[in-house]
Protein backbone atom coordinates (compact mmCIF):
# COMPACT_ATOMS: atom_id res chain seq x y z
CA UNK A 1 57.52 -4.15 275.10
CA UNK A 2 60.52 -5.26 277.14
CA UNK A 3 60.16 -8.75 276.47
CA UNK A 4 59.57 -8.14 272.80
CA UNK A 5 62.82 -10.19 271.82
CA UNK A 6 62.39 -12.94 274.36
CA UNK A 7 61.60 -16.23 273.02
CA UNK A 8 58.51 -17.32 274.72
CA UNK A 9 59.30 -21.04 276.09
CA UNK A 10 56.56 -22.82 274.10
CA UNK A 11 57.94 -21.30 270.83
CA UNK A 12 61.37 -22.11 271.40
CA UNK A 13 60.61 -25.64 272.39
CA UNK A 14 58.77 -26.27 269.38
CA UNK A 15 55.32 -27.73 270.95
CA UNK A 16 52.77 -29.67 268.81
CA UNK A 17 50.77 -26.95 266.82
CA UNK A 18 47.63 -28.40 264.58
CA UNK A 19 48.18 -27.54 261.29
CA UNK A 20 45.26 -25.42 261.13
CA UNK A 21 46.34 -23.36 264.28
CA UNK A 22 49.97 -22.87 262.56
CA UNK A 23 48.27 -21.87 259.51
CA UNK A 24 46.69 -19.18 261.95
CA UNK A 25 49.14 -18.28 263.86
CA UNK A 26 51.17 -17.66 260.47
CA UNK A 27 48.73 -15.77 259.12
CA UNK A 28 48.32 -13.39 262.10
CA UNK A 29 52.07 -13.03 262.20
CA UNK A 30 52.39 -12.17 258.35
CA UNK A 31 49.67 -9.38 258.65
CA UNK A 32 51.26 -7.76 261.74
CA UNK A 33 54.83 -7.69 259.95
CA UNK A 34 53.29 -5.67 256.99
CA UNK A 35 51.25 -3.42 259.24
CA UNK A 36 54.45 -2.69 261.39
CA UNK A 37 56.30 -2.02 257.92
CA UNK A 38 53.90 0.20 256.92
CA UNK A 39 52.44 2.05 259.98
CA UNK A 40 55.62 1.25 262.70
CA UNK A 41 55.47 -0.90 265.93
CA UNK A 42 53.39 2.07 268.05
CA UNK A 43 50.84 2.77 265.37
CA UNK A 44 50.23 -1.08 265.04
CA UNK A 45 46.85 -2.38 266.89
CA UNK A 46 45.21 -5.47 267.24
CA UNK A 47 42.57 -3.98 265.21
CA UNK A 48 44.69 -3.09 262.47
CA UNK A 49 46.47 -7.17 262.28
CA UNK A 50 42.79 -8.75 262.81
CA UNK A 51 41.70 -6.46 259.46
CA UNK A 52 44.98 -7.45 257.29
CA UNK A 53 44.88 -10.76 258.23
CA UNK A 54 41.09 -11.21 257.82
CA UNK A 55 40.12 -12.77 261.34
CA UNK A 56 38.05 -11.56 264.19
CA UNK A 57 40.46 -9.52 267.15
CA UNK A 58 38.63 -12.50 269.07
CA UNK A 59 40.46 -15.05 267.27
CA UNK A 60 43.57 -12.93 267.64
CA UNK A 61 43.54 -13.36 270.99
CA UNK A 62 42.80 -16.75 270.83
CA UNK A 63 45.65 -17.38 269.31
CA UNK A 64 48.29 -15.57 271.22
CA UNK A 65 47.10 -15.41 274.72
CA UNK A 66 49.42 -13.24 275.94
CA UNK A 67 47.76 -10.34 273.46
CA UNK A 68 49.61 -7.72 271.66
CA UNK A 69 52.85 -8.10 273.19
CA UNK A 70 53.26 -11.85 272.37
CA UNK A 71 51.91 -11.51 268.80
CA UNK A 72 54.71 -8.99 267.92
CA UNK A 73 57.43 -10.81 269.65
CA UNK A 74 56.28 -13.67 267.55
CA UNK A 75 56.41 -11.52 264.31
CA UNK A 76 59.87 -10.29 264.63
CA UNK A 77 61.20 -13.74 265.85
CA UNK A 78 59.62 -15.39 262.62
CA UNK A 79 61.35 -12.63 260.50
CA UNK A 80 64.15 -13.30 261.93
CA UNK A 81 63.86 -17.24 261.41
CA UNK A 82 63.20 -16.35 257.62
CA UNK A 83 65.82 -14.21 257.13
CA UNK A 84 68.37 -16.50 258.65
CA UNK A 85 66.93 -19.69 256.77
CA UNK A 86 68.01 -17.87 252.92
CA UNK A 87 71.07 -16.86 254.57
CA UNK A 88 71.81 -20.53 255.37
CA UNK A 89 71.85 -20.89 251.53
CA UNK A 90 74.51 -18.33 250.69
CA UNK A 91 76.39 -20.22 254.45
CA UNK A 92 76.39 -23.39 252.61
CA UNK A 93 78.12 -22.56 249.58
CA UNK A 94 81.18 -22.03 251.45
CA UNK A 95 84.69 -24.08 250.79
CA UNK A 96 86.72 -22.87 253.42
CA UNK A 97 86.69 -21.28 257.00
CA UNK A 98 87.19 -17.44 255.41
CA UNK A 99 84.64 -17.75 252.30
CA UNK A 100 82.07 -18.77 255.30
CA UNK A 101 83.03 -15.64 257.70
CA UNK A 102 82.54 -13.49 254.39
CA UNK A 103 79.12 -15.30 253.39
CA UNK A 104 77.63 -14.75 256.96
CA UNK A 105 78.74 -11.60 257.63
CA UNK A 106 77.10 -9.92 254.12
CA UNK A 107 74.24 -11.96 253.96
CA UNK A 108 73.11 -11.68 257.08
CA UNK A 109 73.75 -7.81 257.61
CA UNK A 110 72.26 -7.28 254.55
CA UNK A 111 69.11 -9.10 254.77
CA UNK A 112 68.24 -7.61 258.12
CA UNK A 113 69.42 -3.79 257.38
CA UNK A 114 67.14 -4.66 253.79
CA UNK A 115 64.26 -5.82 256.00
CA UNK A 116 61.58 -3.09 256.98
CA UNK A 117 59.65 -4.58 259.93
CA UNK A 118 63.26 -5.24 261.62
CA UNK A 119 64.39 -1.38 260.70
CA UNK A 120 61.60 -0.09 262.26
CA UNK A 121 62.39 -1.96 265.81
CA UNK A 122 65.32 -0.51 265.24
CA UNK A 123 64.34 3.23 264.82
CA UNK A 124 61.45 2.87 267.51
CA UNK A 125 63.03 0.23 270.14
CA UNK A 126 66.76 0.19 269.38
CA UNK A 127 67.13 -0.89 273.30
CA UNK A 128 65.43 -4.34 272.52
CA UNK A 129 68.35 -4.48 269.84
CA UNK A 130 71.00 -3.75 271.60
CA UNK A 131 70.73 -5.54 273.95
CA UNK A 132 71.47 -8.45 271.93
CA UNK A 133 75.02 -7.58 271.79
CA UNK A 134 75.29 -7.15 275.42
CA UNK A 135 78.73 -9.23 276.00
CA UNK A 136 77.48 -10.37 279.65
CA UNK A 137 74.81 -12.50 278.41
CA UNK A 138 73.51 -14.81 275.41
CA UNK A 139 69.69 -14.57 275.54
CA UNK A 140 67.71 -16.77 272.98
CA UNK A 141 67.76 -14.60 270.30
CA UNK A 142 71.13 -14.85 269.77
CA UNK A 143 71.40 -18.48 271.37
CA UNK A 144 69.44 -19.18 268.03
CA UNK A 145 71.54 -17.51 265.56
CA UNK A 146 74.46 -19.29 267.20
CA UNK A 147 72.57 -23.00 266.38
CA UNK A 148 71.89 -21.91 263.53
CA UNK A 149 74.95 -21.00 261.75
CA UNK A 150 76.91 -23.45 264.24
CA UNK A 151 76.85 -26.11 262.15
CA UNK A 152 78.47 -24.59 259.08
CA UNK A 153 81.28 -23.72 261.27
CA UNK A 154 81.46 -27.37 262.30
CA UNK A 155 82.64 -27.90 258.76
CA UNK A 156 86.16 -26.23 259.67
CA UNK A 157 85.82 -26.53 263.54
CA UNK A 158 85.70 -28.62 266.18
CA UNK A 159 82.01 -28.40 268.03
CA UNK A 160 83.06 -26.01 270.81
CA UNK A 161 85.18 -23.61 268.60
CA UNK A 162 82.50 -23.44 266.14
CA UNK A 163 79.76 -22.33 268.36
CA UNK A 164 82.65 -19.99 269.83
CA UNK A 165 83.26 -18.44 266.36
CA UNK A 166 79.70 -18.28 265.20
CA UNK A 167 78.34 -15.82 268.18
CA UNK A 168 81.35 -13.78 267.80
CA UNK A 169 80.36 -13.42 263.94
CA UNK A 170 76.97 -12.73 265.07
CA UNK A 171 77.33 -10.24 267.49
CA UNK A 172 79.64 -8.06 264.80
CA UNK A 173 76.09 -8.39 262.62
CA UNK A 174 73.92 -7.75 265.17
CA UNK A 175 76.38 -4.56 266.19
CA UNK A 176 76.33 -3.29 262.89
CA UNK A 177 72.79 -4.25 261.86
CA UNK A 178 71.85 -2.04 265.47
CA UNK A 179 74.48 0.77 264.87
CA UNK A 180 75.16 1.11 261.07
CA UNK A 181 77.78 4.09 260.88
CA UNK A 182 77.67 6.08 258.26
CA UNK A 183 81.44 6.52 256.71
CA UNK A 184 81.29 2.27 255.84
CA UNK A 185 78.93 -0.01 254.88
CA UNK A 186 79.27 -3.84 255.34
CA UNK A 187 77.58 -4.07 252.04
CA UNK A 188 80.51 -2.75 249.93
CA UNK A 189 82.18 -5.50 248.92
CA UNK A 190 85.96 -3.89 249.79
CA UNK A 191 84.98 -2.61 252.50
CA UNK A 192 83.88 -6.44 254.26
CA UNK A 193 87.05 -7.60 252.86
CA UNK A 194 88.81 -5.13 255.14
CA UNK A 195 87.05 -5.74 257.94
CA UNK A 196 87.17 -9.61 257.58
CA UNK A 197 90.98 -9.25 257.39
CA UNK A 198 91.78 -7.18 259.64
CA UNK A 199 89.37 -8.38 262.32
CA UNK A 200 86.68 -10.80 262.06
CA UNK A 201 88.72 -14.10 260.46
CA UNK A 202 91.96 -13.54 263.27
CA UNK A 203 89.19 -13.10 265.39
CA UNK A 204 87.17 -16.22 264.28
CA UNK A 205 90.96 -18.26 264.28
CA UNK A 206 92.12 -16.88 267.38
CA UNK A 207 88.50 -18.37 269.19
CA UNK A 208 88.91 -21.73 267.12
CA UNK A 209 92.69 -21.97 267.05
CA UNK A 210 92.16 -22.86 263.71
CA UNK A 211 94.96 -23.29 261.00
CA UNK A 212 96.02 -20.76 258.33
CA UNK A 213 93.91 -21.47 255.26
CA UNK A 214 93.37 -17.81 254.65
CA UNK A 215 91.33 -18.18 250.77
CA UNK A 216 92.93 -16.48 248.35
CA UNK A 217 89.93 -13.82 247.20
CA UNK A 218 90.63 -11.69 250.96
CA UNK A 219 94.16 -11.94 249.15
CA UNK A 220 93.25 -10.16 245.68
């Protein structure tokens, strides 16, 4: 399970798959999302993902050679990929530098606390989760949140500033999303308004040296 998080190389490079093989390999990865949502990540077998998804365990294997392991790596890392891909939507409606801090920082917390495979790595494995935050290192995890919502940032930034400001916005996500407290949730409204004042958007200006367009609704 250590690598569970780690982007295997042909994944991240995006190799040639036949369309029949990614229709497969998306189909294997669907059923073992539900059966970790319903049963958890140490109750999930092989057996169990080759019954939801209607295959043979041989074809399972078949598919993801490196077994078990790289099948659930692949799982989370596609939830991930979803859940970032309908953030992108709420990312793109933003006019200004502090309307985009506020879209990624509640969208994004809020679809991965609202998504159930992801809250059960983080009840079983919260090690593989934390370690995404560790401030020594970017592994590809959050290499790929940080090309992701790049771009949006390049909108108000310039290319190095953006990249800059979109991991630091990430890791506050990722930190939250791995250690919700309890007294304050980043899905009350006021209360992500307070922290994107008081922290996040001087943080986000400070990286990008940006100037002071500070939108009006942190104002009200």
């Amino acid at each position: 399970m250590e690598g569970l998080l780690q982007t295997s190389e042909e994944f991240r490079l995006g190799a040639c798959v036949p369309f029949d093989e990614l229709s497969k390999r998306l189909k294997i990865i669907d059923a073992a999302l539900c059966c970790v949502g319903r049963n958890g990540i140490k109750e999930t077998s092989l057996e169990e993902i080759a019954l939801e998804a209607g295959l043979a365990r041989a074809t399972l294997y078949r598919t993801f050679l490196g077994g078990r392991e790289e099948m659930l790596a692949a799982a989370f890392e596609t939830e991930l990929a979803r859940l970032f891909c309908a953030v992108s939507v709420d990312l793109a409606r933003a006019k200004d530098l502090d309307s985009l801090c506020e879209a990624f920082l509640g969208s994004a917390t809020d679809r991965l606390i609202a998504s159930r495979p992801l809250a059960v790595l983080r009840k079983e494995r919260p090690e593989l989760l934390l370690g995404l935050v560790n401030l020594d290192r970017m592994n590809d995890t959050l290499a790929v949140l940080v090309d992701f919502a790049g771009p949006f940032f390049e909108q108000f930034l310039d290319f190095e500033a953006s990249r800059r400001a979109a991991e630091f916005v990430a890791r506050v996500v990722l930190s939250y999303v791995t250690s919700p407290e309890e007294h304050f949730s980043l899905s009350d409204r006021e209360v992500r308004g307070q922290i994107l004042m008081s922290w996040v958007v001087p943080g986000v200006r400070a990286l990008g040296d940006a100037p002071d367009l500070v939108s009006q609704s942190f104002r009200a």
